[in-house]
C-alpha atoms as a PDB file:
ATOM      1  CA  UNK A   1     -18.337  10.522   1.405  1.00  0.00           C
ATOM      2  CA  UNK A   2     -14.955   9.144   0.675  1.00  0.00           C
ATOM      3  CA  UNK A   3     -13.004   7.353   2.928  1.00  0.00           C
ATOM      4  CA  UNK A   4     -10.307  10.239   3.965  1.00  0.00           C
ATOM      5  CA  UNK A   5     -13.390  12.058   4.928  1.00  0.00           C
ATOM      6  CA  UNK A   6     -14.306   9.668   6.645  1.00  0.00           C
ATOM      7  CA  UNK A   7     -11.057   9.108   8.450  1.00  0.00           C
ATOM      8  CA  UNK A   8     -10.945  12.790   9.243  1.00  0.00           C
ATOM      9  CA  UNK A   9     -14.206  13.247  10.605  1.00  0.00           C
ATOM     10  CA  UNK A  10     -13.099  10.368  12.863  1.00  0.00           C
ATOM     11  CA  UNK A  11      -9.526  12.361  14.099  1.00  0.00           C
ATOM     12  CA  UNK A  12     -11.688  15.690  14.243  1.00  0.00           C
ATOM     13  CA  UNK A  13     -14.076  12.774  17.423  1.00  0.00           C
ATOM     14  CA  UNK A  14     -17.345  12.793  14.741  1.00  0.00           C
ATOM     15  CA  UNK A  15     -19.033   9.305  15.092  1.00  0.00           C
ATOM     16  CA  UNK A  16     -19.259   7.318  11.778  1.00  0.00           C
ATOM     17  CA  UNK A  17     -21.896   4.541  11.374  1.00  0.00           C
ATOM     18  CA  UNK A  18     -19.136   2.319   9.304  1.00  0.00           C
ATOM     19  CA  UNK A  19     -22.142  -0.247   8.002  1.00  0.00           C
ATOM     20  CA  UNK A  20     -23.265   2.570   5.948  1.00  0.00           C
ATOM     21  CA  UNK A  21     -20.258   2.094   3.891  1.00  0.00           C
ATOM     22  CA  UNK A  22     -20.508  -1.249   3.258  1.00  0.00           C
ATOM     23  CA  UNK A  23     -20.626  -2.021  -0.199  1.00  0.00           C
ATOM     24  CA  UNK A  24     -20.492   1.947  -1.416  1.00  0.00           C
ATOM     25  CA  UNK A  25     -17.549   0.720  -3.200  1.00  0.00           C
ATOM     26  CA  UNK A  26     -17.007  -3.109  -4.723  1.00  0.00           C
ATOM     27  CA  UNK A  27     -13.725  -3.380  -2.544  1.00  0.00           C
ATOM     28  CA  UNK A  28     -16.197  -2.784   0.733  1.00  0.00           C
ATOM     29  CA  UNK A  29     -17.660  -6.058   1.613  1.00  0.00           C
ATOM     30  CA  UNK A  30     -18.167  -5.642   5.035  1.00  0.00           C
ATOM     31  CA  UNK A  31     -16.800  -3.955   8.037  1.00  0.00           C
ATOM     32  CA  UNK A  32     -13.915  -5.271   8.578  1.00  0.00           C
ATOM     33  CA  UNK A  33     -12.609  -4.104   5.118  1.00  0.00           C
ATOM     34  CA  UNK A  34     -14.286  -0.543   5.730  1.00  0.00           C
ATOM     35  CA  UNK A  35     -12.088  -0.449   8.996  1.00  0.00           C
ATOM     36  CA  UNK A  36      -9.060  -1.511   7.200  1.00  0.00           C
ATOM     37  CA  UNK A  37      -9.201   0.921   4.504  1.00  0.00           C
ATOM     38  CA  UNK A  38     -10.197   3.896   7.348  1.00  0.00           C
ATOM     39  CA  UNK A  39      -7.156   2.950   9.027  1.00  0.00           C
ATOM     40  CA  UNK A  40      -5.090   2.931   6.444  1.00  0.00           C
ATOM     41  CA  UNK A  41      -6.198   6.752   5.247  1.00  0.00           C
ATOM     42  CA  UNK A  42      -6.504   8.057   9.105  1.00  0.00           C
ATOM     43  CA  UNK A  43      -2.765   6.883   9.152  1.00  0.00           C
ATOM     44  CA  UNK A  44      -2.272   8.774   5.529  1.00  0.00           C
ATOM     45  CA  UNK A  45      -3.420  11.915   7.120  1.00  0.00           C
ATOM     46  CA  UNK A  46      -1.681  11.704  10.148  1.00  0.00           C
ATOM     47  CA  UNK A  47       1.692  11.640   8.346  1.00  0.00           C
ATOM     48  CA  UNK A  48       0.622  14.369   7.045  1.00  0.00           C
ATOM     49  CA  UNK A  49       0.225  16.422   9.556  1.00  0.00           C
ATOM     50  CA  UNK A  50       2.772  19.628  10.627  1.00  0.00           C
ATOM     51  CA  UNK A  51       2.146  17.789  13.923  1.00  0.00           C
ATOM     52  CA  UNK A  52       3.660  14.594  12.946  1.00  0.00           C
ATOM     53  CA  UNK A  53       6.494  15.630  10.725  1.00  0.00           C
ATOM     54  CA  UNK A  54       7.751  18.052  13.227  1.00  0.00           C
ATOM     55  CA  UNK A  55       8.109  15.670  15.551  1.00  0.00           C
ATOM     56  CA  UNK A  56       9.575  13.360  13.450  1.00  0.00           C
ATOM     57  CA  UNK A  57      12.613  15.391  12.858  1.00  0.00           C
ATOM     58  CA  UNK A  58      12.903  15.850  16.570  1.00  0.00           C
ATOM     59  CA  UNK A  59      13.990  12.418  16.854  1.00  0.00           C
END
């Protein structure tokens, strides 16, 4: 599972065991990291969204 899977399956309220993904990839080390990176592609997707970028040019 990559990590904007991850980060979806956490906006779509799934629970994730994050110390499963702990060293899947060499830049993982521990969970700190894996939360970093998450946050970083939750954030990514929420950009993304229609959601967002309507309300964006709202402002």
């Amino acid at each position: 599972m990559g990590l904007e899977e991850v980060a979806q399956a956490i906006l779509d309220g799934r629970s994730i065991n994050l110390e499963h993904l702990v060293g899947s990839k060499p830049e993982l080390k521990n969970v700190k990291v894996v939360e970093e990176h998450i946050a970083n592609a939750m954030a990514d997707l929420l950009n993304k969204m229609q959601e967002t970028q309507d309300a964006v040019k709202r402002m």
